[in-house]
N, C-alpha and C. Protein backbone atom coordinates (compact mmCIF):
# COMPACT_ATOMS: atom_id res chain seq x y z
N UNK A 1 73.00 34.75 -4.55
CA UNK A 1 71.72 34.45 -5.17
C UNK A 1 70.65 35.32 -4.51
N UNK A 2 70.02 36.03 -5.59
CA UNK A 2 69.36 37.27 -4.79
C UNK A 2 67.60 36.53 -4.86
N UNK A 3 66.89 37.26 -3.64
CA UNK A 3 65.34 36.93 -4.11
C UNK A 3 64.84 38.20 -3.62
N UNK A 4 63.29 38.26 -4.05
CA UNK A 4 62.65 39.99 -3.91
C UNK A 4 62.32 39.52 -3.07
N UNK A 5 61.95 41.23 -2.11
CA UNK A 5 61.46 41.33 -0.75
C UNK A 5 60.32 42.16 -1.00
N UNK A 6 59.31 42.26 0.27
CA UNK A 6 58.20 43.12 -0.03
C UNK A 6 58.27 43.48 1.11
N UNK A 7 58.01 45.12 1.38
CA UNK A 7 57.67 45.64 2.66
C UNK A 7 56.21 45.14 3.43
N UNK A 8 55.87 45.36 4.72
CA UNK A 8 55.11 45.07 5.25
C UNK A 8 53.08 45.34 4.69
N UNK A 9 53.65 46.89 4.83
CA UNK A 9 52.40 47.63 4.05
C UNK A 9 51.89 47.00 2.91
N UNK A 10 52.78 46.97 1.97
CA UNK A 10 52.23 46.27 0.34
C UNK A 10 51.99 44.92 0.61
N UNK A 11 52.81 43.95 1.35
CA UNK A 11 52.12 42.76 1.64
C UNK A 11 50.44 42.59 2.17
N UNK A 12 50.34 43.77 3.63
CA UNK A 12 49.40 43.73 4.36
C UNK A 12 48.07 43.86 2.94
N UNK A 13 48.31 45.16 2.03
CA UNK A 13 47.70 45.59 1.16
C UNK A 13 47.18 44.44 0.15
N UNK A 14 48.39 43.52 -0.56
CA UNK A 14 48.00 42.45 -1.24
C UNK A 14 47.04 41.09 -0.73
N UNK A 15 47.28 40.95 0.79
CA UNK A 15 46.35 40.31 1.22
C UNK A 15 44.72 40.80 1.15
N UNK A 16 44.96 41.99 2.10
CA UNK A 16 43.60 42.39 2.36
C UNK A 16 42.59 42.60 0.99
N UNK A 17 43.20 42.98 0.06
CA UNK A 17 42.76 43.27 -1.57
C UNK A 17 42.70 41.78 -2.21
N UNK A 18 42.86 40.71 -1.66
CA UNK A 18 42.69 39.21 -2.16
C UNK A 18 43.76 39.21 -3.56
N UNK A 19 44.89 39.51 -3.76
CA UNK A 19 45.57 40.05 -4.98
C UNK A 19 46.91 38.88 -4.27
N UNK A 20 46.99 37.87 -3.54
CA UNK A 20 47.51 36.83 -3.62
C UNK A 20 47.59 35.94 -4.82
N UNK A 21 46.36 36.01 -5.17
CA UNK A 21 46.09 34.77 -5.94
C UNK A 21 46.26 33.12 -5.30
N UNK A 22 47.05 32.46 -6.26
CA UNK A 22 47.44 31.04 -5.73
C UNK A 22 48.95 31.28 -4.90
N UNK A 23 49.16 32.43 -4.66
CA UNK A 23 50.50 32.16 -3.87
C UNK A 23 50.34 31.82 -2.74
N UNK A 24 51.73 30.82 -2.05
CA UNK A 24 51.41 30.93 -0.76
C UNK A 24 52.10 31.06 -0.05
N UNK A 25 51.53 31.24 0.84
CA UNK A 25 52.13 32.42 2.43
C UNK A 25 52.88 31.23 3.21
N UNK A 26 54.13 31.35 3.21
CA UNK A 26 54.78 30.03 4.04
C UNK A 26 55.32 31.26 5.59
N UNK A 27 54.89 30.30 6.39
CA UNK A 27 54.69 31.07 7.96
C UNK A 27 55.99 29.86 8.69
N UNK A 28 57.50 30.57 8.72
CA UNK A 28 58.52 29.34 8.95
C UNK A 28 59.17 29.67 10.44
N UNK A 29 58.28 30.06 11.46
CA UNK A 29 58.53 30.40 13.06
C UNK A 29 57.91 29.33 13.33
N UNK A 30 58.41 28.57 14.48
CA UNK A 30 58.44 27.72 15.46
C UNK A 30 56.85 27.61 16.13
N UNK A 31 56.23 26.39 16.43
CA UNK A 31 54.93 26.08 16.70
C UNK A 31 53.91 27.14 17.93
N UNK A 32 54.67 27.26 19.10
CA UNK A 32 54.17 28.34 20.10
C UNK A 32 54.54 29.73 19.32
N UNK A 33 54.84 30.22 18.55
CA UNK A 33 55.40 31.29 17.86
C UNK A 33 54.06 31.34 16.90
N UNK A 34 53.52 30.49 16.24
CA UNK A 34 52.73 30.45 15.80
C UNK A 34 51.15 30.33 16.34
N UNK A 35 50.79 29.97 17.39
CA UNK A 35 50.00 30.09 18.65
C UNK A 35 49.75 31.02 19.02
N UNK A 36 51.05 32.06 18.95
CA UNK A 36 50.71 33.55 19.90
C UNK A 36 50.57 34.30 18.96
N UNK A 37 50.38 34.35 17.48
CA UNK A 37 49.69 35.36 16.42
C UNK A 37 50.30 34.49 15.27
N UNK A 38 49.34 34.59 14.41
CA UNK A 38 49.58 33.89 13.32
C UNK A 38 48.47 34.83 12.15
N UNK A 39 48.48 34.31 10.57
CA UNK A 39 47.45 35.02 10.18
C UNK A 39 47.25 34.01 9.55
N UNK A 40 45.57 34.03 9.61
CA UNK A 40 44.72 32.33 8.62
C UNK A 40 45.21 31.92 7.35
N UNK A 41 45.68 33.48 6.46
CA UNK A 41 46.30 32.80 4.89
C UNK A 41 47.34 32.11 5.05
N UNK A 42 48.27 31.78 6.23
CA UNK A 42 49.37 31.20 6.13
C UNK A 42 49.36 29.78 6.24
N UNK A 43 50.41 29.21 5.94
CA UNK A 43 51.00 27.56 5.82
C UNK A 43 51.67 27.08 6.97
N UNK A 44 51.69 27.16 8.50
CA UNK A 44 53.04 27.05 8.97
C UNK A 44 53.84 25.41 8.89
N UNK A 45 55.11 25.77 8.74
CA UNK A 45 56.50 24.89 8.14
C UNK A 45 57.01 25.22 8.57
N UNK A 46 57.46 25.12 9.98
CA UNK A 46 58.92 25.75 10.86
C UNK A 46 60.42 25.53 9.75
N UNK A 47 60.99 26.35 9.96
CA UNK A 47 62.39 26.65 9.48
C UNK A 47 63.39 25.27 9.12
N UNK A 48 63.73 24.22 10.22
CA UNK A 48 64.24 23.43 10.43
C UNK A 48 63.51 22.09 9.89
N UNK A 49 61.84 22.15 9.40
CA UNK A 49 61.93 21.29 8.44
C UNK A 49 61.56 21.02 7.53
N UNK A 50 61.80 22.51 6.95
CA UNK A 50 62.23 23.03 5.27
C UNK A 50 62.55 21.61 4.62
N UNK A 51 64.29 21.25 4.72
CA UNK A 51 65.06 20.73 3.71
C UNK A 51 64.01 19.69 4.14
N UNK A 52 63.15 18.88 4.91
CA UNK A 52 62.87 17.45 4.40
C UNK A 52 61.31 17.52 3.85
N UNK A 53 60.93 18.46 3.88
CA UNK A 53 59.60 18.78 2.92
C UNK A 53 59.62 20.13 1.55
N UNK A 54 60.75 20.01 0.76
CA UNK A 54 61.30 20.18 -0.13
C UNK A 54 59.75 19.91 -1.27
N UNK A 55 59.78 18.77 -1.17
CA UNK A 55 58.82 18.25 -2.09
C UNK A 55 57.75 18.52 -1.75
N UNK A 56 56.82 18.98 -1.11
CA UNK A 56 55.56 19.27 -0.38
C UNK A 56 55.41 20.76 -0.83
N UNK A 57 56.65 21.76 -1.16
CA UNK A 57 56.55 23.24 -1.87
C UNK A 57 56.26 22.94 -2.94
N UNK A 58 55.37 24.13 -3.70
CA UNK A 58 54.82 23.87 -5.08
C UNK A 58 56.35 25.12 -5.74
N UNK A 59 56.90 24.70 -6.86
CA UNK A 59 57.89 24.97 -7.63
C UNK A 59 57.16 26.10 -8.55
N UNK A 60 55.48 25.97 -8.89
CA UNK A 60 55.47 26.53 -10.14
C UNK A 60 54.46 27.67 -9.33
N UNK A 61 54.14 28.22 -7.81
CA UNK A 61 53.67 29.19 -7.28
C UNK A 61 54.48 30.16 -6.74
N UNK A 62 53.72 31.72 -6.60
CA UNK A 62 54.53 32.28 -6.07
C UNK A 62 54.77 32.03 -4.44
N UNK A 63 55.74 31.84 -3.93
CA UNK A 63 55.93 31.72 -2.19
C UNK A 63 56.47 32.80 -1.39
N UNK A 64 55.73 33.61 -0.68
CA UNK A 64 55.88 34.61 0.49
C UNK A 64 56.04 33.81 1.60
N UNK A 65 57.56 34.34 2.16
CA UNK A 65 57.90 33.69 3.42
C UNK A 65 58.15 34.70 4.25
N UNK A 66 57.27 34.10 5.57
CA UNK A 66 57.28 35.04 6.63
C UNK A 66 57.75 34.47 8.21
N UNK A 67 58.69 35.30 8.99
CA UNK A 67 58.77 34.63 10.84
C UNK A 67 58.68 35.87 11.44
N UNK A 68 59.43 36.24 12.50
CA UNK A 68 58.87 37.09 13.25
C UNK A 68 59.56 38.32 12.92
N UNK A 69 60.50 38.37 12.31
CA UNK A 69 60.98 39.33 12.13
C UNK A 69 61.99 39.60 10.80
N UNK A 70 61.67 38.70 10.03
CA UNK A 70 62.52 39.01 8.85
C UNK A 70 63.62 38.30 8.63
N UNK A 71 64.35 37.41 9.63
CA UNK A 71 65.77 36.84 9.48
C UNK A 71 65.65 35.30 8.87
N UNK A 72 64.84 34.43 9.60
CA UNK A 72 64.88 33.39 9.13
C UNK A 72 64.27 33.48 7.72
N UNK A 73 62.99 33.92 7.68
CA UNK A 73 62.67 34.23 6.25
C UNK A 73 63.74 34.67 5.20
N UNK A 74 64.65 35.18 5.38
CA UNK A 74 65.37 35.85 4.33
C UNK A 74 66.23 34.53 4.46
N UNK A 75 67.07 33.87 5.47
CA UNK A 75 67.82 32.43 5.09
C UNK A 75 66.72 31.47 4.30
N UNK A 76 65.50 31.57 5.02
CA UNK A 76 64.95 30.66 4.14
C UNK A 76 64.80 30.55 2.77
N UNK A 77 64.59 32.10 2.28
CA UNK A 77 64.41 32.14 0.73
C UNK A 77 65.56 32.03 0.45
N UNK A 78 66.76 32.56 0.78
CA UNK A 78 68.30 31.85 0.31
C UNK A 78 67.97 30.41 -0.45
N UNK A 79 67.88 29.38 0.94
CA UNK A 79 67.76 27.86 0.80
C UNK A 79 67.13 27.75 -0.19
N UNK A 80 65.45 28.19 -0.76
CA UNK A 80 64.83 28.02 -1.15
C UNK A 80 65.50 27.93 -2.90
N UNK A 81 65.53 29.60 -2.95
CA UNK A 81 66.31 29.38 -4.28
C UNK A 81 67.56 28.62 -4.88
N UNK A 82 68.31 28.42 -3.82
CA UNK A 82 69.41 27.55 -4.24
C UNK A 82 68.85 25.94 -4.67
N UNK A 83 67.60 25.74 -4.24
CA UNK A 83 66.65 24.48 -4.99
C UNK A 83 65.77 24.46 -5.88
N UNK A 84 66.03 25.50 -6.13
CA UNK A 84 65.10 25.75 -7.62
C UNK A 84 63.56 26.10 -7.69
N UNK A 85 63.99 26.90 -6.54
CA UNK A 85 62.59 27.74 -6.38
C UNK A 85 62.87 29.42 -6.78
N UNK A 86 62.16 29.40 -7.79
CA UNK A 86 62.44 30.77 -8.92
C UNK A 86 61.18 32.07 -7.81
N UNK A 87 60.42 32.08 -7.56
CA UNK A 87 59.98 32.85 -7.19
C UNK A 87 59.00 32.89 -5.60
N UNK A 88 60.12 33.19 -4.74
CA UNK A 88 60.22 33.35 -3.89
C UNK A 88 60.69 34.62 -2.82
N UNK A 89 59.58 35.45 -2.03
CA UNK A 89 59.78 36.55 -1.78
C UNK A 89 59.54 36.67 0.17
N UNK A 90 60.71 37.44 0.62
CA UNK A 90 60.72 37.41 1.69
C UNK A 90 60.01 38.54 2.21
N UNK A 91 59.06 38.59 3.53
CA UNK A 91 58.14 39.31 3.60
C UNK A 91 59.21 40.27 5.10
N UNK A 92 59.79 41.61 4.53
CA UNK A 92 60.73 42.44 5.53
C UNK A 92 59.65 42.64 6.85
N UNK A 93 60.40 42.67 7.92
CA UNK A 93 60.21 42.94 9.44
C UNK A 93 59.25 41.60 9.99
N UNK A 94 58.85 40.80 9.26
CA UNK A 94 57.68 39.67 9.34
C UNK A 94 56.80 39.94 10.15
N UNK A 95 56.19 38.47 11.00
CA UNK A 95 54.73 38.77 11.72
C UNK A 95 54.41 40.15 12.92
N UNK A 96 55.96 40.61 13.53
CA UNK A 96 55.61 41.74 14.27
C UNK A 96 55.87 42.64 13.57
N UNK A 97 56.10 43.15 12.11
CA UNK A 97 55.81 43.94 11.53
C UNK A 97 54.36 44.22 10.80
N UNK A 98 53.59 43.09 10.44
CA UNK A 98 52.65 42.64 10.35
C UNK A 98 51.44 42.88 11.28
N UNK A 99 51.80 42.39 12.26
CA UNK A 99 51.32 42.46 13.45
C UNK A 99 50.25 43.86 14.03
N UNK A 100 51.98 44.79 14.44
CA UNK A 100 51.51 45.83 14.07
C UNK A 100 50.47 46.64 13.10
N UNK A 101 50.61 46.29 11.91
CA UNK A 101 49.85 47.10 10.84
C UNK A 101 48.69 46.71 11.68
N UNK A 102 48.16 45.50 12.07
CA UNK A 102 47.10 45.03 11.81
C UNK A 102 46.25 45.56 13.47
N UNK A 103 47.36 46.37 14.35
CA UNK A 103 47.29 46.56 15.56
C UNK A 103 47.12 45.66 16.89
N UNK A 104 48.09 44.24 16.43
CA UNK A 104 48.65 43.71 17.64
C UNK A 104 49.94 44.06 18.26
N UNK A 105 50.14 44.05 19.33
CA UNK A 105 51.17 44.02 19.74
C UNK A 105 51.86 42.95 20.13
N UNK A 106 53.28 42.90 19.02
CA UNK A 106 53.92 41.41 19.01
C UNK A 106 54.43 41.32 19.63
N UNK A 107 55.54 42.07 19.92
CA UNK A 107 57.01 41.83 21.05
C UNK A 107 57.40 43.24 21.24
């Protein structure tokens, strides 16, 4: 079960250009992970408790999922779609790819 990915740049680009719209930015790294850089458009929902706030995701928005580097995000949108979440896009290299653009240094 496949879902789209977006490189860093065009993400960074769609934010900064307000060209989100109503989508939202699900931020699924761990609470101190989120402490040490985060970005304000995001939602954070650590990874692990996805499956019991299932119902708390909106079904009919687009959802960009982002962690620190691309891995959990990409299991996550797996999970995601296998529940009937149609449009759902994993954001490649995540917040220290991100990071970078934006000229922090993540890790």
């Amino acid at each position: 079960m496949m879902f789209e990915s977006i490189e860093p740049e065009a993400f960074r680009a769609k934010t900064d250009n307000g060209e989100l719209g109503d989508a939202l930015v699900l931020d699924v790294r761990e609470p101190y992970e989120w402490e040490y850089y985060h970005w304000e458009e995001a939602q954070l929902m650590p990874m692990n408790s996805i499956p019991g706030r299932l119902a708390d995701l909106p079904k009919d928005r687009t959802i960009y999922v982002v962690c620190a580097h691309g891995v959990r995000s990409a299991n996550v949108c797996y999970y995601l779609k296998q529940n009937g979440f149609d449009d759902v896009i994993n954001v490649e290299g995540g917040m220290a790819a991100l990071a970078a653009l934006r000229g922090f240094q993540y890790d």
